[in-house]
C-alpha atoms as a PDB file:
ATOM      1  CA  UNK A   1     -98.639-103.599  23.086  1.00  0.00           C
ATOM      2  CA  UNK A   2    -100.627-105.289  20.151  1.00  0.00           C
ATOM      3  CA  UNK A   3    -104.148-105.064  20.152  1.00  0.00           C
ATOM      4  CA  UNK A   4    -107.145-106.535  18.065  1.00  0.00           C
ATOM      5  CA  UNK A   5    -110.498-105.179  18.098  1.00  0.00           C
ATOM      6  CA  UNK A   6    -113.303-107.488  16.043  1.00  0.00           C
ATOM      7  CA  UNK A   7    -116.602-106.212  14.525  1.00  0.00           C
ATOM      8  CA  UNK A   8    -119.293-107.027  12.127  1.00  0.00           C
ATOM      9  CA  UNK A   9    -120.975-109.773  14.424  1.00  0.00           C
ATOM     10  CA  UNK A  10    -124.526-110.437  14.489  1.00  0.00           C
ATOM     11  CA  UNK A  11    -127.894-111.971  14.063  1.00  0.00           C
ATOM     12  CA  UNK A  12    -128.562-113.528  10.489  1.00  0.00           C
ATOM     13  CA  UNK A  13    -130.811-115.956   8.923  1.00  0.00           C
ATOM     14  CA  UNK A  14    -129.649-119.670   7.887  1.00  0.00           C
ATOM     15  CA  UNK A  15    -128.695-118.509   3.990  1.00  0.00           C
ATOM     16  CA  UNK A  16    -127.446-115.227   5.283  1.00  0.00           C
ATOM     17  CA  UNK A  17    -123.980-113.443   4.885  1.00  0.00           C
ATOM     18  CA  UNK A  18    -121.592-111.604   7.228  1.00  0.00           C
ATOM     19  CA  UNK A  19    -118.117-110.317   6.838  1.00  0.00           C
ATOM     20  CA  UNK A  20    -116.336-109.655  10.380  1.00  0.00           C
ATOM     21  CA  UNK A  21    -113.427-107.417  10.458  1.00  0.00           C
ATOM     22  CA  UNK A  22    -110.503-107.642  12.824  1.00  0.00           C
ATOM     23  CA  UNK A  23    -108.785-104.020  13.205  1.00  0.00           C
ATOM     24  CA  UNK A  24    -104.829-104.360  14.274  1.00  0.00           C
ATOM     25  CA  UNK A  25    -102.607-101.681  16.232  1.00  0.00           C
ATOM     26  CA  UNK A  26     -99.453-101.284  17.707  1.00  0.00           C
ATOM     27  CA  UNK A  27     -97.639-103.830  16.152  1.00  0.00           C
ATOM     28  CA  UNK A  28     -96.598-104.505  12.621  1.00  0.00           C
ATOM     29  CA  UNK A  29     -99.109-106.278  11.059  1.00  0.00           C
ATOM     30  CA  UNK A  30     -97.902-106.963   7.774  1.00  0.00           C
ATOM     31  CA  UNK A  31     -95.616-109.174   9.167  1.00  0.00           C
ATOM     32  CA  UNK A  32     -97.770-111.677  10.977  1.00  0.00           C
ATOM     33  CA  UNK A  33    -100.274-114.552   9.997  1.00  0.00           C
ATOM     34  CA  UNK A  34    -103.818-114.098  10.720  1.00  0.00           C
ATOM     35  CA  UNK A  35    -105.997-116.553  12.016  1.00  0.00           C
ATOM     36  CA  UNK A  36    -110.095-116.857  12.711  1.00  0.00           C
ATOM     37  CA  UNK A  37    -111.441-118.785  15.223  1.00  0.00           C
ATOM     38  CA  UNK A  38    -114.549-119.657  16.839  1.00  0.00           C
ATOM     39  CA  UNK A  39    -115.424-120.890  20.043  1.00  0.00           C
ATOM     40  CA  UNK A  40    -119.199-122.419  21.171  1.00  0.00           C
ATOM     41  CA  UNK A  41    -120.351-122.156  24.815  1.00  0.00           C
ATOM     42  CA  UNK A  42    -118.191-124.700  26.743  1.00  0.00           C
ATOM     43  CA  UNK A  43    -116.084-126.019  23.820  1.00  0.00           C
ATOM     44  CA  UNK A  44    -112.825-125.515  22.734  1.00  0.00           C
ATOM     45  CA  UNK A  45    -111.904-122.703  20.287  1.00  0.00           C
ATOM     46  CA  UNK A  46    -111.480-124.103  16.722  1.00  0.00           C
ATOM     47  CA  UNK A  47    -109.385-122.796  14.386  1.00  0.00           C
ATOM     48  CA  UNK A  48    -111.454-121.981  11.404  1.00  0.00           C
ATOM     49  CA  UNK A  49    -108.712-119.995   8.917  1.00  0.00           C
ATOM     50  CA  UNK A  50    -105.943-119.262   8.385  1.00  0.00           C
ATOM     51  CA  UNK A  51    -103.913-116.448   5.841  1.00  0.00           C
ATOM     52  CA  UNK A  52     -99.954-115.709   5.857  1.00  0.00           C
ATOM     53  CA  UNK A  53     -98.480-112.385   6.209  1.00  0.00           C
ATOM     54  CA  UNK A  54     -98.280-111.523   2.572  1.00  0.00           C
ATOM     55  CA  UNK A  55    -101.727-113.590   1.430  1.00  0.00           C
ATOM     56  CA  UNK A  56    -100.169-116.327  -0.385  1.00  0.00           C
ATOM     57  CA  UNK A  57    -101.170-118.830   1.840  1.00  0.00           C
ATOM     58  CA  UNK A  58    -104.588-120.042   3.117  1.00  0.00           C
ATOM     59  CA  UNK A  59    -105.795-122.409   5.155  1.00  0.00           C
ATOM     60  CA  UNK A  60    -109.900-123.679   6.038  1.00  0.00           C
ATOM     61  CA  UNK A  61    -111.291-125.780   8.567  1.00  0.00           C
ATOM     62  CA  UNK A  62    -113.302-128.618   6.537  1.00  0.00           C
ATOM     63  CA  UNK A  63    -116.897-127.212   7.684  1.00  0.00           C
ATOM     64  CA  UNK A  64    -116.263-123.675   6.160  1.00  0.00           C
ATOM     65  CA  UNK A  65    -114.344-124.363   3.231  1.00  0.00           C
ATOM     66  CA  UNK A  66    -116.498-122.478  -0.060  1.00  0.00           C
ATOM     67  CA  UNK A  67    -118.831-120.544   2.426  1.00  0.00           C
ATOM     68  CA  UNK A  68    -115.603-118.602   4.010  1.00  0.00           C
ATOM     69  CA  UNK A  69    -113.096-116.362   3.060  1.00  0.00           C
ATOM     70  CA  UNK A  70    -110.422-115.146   4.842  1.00  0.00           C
ATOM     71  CA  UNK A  71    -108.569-111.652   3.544  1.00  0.00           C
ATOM     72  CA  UNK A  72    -106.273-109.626   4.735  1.00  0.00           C
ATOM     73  CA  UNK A  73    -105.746-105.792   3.965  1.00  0.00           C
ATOM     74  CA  UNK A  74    -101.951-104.914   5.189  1.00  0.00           C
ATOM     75  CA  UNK A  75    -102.543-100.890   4.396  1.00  0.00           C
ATOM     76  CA  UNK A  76    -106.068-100.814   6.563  1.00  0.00           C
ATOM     77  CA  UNK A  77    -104.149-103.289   9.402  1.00  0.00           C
ATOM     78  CA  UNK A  78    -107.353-105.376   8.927  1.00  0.00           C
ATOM     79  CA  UNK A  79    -108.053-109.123   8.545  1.00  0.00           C
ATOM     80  CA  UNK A  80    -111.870-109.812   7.109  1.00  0.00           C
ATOM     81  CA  UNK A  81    -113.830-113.261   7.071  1.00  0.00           C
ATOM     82  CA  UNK A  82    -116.723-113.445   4.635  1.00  0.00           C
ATOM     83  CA  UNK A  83    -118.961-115.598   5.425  1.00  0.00           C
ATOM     84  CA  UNK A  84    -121.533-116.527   3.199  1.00  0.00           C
ATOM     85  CA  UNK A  85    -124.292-119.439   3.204  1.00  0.00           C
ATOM     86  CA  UNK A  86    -124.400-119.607   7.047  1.00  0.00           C
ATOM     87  CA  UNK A  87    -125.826-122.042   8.607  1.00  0.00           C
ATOM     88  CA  UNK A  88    -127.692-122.506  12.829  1.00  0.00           C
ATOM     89  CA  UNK A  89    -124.258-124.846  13.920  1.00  0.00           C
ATOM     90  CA  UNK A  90    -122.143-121.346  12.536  1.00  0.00           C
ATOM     91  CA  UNK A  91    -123.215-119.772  15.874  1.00  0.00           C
ATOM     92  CA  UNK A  92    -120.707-119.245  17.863  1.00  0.00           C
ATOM     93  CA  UNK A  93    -118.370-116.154  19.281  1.00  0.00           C
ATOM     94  CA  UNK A  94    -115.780-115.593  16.603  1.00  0.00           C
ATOM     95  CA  UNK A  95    -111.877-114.161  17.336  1.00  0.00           C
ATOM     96  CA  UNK A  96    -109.332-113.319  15.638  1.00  0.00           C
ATOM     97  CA  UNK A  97    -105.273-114.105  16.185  1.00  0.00           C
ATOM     98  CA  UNK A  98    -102.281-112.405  14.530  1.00  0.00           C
ATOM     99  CA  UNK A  99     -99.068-114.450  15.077  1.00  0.00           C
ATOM    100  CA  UNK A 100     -95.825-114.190  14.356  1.00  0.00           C
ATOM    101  CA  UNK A 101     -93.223-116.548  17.076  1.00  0.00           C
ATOM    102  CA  UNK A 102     -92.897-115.930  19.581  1.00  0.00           C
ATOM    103  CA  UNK A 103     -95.692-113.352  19.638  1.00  0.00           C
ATOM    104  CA  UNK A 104     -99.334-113.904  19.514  1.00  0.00           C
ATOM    105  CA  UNK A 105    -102.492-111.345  19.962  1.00  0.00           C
ATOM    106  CA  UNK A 106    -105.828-112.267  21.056  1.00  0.00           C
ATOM    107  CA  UNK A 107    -109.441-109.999  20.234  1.00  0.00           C
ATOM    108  CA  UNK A 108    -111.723-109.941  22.479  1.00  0.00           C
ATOM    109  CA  UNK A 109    -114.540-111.843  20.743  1.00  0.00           C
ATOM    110  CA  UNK A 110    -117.350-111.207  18.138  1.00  0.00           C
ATOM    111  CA  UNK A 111    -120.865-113.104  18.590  1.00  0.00           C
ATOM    112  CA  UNK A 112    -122.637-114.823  15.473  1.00  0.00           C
ATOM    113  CA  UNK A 113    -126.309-115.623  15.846  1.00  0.00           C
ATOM    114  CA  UNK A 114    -127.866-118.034  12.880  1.00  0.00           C
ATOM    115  CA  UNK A 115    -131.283-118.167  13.426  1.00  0.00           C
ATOM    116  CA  UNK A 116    -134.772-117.601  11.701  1.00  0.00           C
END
């Protein structure tokens, strides 16, 4: 059974940087698309970015686009998002998705606090 386990959550100041990592087991994770999301208290989750399989493709939700980067490290089975020049409305609880149809896998959540 695939799992995903997120880190690197946290309180920052507006200006500040963080870089969450999403740690993949027991599937094959070079095979599958990697996705970040975010989700705020009562909202739906938004799909923030997006990277193929083999990092030739990405994909950024308008309000992140030059503050975010999405990577993806097939020999660690990790998926990364900078995120740089963060801003209060970037507060929200992150996840990340691997996907490859008709399989999907879910983590479990990392929180992002922007305040000063």
């Amino acid at each position: 059974q695939g799992k995903l386990v997120e880190s690197g959550g946290g309180s920052v100041q507006p200006g500040g940087s963080l870089r969450l990592s999403c740690v993949a087991s027991g599937f094959s994770f070079s095979h599958y698309d990697m996705r970040w999301y975010r989700q705020a208290p009562g909202k739906e989750r938004v799909r923030i970015a997006t990277i193929s399989s083999a990092s030739i493709i990405y994909n950024y939700e308008d309000s992140v686009t030059d503050r975010f980067t999405i990577s993806k490290d097939n020999a660690k089975n990790t998926a990364y998002l900078q995120m740089n020049s963060l801003k209060p409305k970037d507060a929200d609880v992150y996840y990340c998705q691997a996907s490859r149809s008709p399989y999907e896998y879910w983590g479990q959540g990392t929180q992002v606090t922007v305040s000063s």
